[in-house]
PDB file of N, CA and C in Angstrom:
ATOM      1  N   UNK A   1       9.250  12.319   9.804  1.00  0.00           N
ATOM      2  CA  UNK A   1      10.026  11.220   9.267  1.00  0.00           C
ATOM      3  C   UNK A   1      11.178  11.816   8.465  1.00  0.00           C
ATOM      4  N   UNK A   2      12.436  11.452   8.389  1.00  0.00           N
ATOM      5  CA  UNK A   2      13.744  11.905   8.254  1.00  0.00           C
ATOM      6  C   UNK A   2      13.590  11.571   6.391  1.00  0.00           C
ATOM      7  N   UNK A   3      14.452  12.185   6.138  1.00  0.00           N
ATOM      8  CA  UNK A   3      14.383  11.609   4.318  1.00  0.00           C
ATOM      9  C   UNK A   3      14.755   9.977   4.201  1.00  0.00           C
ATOM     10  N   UNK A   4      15.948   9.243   5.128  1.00  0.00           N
ATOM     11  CA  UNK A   4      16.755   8.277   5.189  1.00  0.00           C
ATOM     12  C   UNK A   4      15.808   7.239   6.157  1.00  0.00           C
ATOM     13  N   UNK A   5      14.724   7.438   6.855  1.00  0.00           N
ATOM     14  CA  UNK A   5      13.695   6.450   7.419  1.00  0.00           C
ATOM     15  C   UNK A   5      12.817   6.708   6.663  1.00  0.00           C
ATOM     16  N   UNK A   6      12.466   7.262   5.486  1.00  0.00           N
ATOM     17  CA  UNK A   6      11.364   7.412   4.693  1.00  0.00           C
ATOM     18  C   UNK A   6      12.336   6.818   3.754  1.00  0.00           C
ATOM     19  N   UNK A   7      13.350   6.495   3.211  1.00  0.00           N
ATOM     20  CA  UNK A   7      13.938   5.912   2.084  1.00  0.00           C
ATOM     21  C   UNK A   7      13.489   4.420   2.795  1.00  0.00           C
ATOM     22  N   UNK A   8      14.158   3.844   4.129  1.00  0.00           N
ATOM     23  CA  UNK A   8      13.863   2.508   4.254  1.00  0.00           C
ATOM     24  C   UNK A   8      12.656   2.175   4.343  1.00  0.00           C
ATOM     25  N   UNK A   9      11.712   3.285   5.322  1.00  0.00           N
ATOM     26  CA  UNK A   9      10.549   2.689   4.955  1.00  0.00           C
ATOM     27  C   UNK A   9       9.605   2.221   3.750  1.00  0.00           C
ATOM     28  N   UNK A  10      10.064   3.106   2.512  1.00  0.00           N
ATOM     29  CA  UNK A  10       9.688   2.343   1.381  1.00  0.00           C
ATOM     30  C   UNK A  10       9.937   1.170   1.205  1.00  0.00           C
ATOM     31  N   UNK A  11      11.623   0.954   1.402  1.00  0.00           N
ATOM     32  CA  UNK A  11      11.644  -0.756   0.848  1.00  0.00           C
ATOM     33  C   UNK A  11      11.031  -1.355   1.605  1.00  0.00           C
ATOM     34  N   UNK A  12      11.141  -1.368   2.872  1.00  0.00           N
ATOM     35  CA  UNK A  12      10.087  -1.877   3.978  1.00  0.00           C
ATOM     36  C   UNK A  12       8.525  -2.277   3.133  1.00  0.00           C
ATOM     37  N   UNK A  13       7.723  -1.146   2.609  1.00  0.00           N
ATOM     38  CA  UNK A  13       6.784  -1.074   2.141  1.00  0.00           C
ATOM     39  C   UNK A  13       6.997  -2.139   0.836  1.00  0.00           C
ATOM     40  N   UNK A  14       7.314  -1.976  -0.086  1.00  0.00           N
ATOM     41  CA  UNK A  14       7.585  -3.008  -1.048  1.00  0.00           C
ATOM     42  C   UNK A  14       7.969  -4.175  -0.825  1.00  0.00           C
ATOM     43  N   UNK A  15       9.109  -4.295  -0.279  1.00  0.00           N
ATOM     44  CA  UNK A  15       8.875  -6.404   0.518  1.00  0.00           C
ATOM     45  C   UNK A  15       7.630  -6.463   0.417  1.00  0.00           C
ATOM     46  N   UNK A  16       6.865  -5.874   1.413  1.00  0.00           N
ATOM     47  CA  UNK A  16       5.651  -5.966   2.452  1.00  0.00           C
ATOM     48  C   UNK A  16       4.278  -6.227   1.303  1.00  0.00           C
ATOM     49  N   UNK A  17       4.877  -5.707   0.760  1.00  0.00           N
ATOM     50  CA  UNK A  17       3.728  -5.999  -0.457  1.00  0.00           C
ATOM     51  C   UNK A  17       4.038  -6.995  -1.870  1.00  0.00           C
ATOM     52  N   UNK A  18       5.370  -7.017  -1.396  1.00  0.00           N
ATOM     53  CA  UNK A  18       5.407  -7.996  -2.908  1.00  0.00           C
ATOM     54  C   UNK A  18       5.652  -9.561  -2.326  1.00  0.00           C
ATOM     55  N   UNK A  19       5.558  -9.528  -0.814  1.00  0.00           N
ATOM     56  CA  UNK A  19       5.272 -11.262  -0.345  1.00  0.00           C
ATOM     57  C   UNK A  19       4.512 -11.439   0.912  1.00  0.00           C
ATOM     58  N   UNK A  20       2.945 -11.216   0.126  1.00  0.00           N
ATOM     59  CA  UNK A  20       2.019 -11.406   0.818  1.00  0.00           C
ATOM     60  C   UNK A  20       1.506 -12.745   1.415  1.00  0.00           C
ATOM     61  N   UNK A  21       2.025 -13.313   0.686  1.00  0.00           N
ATOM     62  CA  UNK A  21       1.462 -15.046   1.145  1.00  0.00           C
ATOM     63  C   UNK A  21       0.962 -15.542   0.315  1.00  0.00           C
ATOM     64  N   UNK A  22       0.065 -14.834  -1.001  1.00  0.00           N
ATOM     65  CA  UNK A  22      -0.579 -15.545  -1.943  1.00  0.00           C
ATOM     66  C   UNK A  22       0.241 -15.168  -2.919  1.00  0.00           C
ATOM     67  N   UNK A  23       0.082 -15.537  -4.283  1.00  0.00           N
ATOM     68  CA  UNK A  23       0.616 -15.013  -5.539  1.00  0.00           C
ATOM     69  C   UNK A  23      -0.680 -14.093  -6.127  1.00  0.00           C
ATOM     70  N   UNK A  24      -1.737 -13.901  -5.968  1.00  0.00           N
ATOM     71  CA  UNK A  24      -2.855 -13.334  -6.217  1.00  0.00           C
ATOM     72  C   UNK A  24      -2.264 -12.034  -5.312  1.00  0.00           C
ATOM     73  N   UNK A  25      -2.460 -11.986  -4.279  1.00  0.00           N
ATOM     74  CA  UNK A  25      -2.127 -10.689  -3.453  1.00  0.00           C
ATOM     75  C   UNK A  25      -0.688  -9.993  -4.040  1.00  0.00           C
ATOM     76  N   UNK A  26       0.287 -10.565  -3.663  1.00  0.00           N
ATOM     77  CA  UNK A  26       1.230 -10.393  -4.386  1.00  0.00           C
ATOM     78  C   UNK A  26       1.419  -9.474  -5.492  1.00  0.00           C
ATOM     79  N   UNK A  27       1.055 -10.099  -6.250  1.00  0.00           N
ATOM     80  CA  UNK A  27       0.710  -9.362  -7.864  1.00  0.00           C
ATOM     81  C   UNK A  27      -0.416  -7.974  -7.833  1.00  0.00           C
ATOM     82  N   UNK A  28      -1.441  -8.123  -6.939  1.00  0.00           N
ATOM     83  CA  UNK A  28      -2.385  -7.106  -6.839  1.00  0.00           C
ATOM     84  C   UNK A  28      -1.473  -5.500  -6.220  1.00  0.00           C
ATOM     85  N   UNK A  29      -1.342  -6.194  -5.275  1.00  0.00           N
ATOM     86  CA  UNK A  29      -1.211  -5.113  -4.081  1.00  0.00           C
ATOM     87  C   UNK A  29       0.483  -4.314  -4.588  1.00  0.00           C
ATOM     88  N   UNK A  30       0.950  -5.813  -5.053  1.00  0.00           N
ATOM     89  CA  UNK A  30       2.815  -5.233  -5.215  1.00  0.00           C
ATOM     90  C   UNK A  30       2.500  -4.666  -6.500  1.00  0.00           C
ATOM     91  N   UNK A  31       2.021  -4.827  -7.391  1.00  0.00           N
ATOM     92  CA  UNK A  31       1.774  -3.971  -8.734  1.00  0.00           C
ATOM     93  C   UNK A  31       1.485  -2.748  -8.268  1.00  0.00           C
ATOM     94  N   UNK A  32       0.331  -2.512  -7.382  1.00  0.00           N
ATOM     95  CA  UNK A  32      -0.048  -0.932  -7.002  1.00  0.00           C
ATOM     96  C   UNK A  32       1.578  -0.250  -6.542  1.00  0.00           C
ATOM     97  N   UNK A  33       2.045  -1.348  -5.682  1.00  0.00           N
ATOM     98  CA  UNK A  33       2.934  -0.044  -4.666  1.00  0.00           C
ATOM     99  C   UNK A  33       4.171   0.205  -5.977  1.00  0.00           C
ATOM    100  N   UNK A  34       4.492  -1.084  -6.625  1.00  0.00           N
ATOM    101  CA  UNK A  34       5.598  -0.733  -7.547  1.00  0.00           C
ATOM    102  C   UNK A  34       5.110   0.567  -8.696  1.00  0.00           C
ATOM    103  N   UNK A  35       3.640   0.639  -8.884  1.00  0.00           N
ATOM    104  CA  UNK A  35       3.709   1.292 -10.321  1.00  0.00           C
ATOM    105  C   UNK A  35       3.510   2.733  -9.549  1.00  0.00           C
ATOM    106  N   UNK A  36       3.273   3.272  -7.770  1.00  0.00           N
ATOM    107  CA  UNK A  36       2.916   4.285  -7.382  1.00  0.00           C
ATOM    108  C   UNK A  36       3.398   4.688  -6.579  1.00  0.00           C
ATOM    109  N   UNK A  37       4.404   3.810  -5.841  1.00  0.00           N
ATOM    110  CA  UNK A  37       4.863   4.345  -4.483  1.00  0.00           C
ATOM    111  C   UNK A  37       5.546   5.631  -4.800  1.00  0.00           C
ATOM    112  N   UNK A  38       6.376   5.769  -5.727  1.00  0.00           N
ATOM    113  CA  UNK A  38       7.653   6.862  -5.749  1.00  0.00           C
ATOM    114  C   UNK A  38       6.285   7.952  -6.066  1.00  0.00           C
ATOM    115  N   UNK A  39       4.851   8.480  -6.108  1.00  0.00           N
ATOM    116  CA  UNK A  39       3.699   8.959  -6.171  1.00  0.00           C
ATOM    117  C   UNK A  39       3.674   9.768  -5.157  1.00  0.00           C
ATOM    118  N   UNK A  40       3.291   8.369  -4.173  1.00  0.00           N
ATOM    119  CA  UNK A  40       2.806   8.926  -2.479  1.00  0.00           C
ATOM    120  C   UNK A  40       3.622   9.828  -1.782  1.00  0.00           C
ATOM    121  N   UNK A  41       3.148  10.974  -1.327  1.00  0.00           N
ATOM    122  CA  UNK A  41       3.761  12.194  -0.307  1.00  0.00           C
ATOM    123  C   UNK A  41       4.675  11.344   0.691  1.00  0.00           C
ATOM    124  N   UNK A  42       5.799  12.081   1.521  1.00  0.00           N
ATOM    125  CA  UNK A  42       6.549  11.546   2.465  1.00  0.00           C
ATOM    126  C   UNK A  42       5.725  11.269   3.583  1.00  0.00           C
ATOM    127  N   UNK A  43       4.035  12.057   3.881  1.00  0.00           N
ATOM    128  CA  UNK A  43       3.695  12.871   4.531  1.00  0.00           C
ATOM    129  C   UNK A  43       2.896  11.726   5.191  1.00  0.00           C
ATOM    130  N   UNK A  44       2.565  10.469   3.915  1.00  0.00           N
ATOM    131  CA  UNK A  44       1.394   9.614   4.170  1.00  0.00           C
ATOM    132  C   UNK A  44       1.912   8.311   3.933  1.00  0.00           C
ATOM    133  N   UNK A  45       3.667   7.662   3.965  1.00  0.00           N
ATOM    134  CA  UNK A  45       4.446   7.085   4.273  1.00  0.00           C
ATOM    135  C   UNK A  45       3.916   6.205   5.677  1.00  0.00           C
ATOM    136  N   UNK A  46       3.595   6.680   6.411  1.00  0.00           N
ATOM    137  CA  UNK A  46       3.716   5.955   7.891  1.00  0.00           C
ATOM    138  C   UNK A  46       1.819   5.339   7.435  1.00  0.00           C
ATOM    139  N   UNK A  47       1.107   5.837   7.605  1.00  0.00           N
ATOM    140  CA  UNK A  47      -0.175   5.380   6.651  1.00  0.00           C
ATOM    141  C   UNK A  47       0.025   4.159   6.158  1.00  0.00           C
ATOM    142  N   UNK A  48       0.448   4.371   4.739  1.00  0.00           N
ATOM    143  CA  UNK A  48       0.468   3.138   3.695  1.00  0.00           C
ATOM    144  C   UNK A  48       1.357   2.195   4.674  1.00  0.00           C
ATOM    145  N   UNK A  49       2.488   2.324   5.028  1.00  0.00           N
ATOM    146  CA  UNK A  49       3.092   1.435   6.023  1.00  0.00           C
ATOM    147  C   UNK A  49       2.262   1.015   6.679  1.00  0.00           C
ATOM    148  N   UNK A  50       1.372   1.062   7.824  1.00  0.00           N
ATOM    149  CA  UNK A  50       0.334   0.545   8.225  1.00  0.00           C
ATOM    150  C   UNK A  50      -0.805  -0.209   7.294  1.00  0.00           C
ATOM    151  N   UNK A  51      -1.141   0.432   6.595  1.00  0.00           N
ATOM    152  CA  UNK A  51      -2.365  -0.337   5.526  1.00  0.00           C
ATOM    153  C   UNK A  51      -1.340  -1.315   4.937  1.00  0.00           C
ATOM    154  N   UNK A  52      -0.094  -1.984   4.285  1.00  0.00           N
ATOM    155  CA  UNK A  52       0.188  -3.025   3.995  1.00  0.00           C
ATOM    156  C   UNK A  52       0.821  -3.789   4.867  1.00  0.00           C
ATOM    157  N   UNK A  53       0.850  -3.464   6.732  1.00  0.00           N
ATOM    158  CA  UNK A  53       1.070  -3.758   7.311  1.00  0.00           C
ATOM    159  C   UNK A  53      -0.114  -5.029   7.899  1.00  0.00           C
ATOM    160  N   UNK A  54      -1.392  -4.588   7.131  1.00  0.00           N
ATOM    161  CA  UNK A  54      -2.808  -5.336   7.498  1.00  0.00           C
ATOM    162  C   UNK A  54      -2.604  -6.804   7.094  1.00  0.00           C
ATOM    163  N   UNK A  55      -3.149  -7.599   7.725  1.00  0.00           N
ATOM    164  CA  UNK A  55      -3.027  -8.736   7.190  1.00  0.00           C
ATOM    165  C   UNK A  55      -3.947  -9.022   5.799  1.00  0.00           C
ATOM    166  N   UNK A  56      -4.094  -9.653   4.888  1.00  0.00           N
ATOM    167  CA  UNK A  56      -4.759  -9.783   3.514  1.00  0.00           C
ATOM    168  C   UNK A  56      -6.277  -9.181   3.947  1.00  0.00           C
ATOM    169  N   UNK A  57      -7.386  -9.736   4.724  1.00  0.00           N
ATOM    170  CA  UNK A  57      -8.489  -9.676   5.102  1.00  0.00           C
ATOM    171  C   UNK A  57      -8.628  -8.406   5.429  1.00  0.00           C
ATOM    172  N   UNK A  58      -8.158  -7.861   6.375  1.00  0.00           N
ATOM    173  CA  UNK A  58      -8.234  -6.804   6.721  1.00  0.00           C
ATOM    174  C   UNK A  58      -7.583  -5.552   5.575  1.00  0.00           C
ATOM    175  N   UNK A  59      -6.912  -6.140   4.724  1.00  0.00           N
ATOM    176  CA  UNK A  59      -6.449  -4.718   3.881  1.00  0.00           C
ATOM    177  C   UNK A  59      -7.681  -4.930   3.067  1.00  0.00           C
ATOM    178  N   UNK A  60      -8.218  -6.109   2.357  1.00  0.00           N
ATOM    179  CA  UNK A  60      -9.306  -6.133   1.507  1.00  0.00           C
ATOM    180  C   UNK A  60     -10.827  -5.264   2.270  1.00  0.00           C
ATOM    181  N   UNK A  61     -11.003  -5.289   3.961  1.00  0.00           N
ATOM    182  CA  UNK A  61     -12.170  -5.199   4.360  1.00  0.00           C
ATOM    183  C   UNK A  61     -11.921  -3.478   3.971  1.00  0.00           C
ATOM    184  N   UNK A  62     -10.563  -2.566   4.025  1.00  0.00           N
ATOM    185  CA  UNK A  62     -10.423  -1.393   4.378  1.00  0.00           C
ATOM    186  C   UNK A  62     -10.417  -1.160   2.886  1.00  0.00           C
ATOM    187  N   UNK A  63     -10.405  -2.031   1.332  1.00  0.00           N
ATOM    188  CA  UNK A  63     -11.079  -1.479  -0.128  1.00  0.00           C
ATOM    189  C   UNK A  63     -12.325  -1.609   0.198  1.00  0.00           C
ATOM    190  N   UNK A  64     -12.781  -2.430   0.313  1.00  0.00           N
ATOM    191  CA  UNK A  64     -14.667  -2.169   0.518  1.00  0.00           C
ATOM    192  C   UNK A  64     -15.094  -0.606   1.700  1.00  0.00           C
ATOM    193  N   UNK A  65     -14.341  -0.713   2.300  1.00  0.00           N
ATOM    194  CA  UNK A  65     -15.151   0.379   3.397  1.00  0.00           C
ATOM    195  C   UNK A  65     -13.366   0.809   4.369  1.00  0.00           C
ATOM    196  N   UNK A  66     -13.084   1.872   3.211  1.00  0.00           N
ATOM    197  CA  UNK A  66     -12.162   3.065   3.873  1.00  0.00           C
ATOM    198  C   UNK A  66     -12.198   3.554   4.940  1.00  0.00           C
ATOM    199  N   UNK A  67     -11.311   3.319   5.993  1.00  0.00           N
ATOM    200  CA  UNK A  67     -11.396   4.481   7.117  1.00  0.00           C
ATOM    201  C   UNK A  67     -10.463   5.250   7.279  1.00  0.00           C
ATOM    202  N   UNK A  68     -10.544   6.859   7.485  1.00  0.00           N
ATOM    203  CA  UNK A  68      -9.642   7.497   8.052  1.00  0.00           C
ATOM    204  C   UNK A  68      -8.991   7.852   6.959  1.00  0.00           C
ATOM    205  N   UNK A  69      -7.638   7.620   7.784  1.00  0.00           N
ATOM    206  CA  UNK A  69      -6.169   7.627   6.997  1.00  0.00           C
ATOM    207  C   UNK A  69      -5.628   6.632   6.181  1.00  0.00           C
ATOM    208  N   UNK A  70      -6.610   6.124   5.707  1.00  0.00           N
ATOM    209  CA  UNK A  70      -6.799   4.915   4.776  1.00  0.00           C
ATOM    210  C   UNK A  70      -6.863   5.302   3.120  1.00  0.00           C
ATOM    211  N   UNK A  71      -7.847   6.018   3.430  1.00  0.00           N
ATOM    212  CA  UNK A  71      -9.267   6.727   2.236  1.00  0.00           C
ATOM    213  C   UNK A  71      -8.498   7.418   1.008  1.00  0.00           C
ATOM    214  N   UNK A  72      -7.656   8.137   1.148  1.00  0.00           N
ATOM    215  CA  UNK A  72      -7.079   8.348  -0.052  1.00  0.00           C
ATOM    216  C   UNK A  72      -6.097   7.376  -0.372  1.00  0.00           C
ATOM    217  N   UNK A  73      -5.674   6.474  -0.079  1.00  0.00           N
ATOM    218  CA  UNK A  73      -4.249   5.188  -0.722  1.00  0.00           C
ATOM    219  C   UNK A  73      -6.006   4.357  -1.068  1.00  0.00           C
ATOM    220  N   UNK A  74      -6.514   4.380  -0.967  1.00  0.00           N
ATOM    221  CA  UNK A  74      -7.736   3.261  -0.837  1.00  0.00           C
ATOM    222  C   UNK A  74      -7.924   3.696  -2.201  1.00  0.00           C
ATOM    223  N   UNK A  75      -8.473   4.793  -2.313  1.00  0.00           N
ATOM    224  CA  UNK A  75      -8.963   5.264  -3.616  1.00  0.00           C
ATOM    225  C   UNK A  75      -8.266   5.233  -4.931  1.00  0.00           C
ATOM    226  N   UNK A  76      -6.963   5.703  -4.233  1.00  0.00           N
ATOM    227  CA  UNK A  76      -5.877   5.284  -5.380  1.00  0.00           C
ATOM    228  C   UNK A  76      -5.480   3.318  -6.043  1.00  0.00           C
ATOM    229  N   UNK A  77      -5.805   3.024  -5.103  1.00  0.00           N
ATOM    230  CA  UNK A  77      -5.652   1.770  -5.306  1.00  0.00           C
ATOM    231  C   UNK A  77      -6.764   1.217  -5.988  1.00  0.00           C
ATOM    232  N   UNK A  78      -8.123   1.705  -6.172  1.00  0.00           N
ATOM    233  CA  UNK A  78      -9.119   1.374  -6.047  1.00  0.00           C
ATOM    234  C   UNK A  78      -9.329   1.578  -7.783  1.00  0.00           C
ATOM    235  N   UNK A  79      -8.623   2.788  -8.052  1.00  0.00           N
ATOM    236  CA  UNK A  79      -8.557   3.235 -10.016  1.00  0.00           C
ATOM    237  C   UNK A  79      -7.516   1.988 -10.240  1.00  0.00           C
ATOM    238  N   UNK A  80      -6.291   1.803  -9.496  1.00  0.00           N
ATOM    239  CA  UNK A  80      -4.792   1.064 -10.113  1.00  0.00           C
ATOM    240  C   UNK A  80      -5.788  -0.333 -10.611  1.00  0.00           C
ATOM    241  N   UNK A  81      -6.658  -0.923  -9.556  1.00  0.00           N
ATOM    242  CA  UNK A  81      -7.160  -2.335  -9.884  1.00  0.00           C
ATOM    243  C   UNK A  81      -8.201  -2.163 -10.917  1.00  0.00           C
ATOM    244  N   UNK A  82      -8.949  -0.973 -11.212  1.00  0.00           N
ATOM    245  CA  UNK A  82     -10.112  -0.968 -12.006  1.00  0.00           C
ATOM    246  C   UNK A  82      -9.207  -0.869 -13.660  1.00  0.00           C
ATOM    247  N   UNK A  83      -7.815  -0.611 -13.558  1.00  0.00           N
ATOM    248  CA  UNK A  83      -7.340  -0.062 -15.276  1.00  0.00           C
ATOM    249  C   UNK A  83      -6.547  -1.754 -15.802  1.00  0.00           C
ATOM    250  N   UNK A  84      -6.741  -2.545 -14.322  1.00  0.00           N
ATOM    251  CA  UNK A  84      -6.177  -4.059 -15.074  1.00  0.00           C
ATOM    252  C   UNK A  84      -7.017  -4.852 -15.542  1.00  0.00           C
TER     253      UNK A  84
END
């Protein structure tokens, strides 16, 4: 991924998370990516793009039970919701 498709794909990523459909999600999920994204490696960009690409259900089923290339944004996300 180029530096300049990893720049858009962030904002990509942030929309994506800050208008989920609920105001509950919203606030959950867009709090994580706003207080961590500039965090995440370039490396695991296409990843998180996919995991907030999930629809609500399915990103919630992949906090209960991580798979894969999931498992570390999972975990991280998993402290961001336990410190609110």
């Amino acid at each position: 991924m180029t530096p300049e498709t990893c720049k858009i794909t962030r904002k990509a990523i942030i929309y994506r998370a800050t208008h989920r459909g609920t105001k509950e999600a919203d606030w959950l999920i867009g709090g994580f990516i706003r207080a961590h994204l500039m965090e995440i490696p370039d490396q695991d960009i296409p990843a998180l793009k996919a995991l907030i690409d999930l629809d609500d259900e399915s990103f919630f089923k992949q906090v209960d039970k991580p798979e894969g290339i999931y498992q570390k944004l999972i975990e991280n996300f998993k402290r961001y919701k336990a410190s609110l």
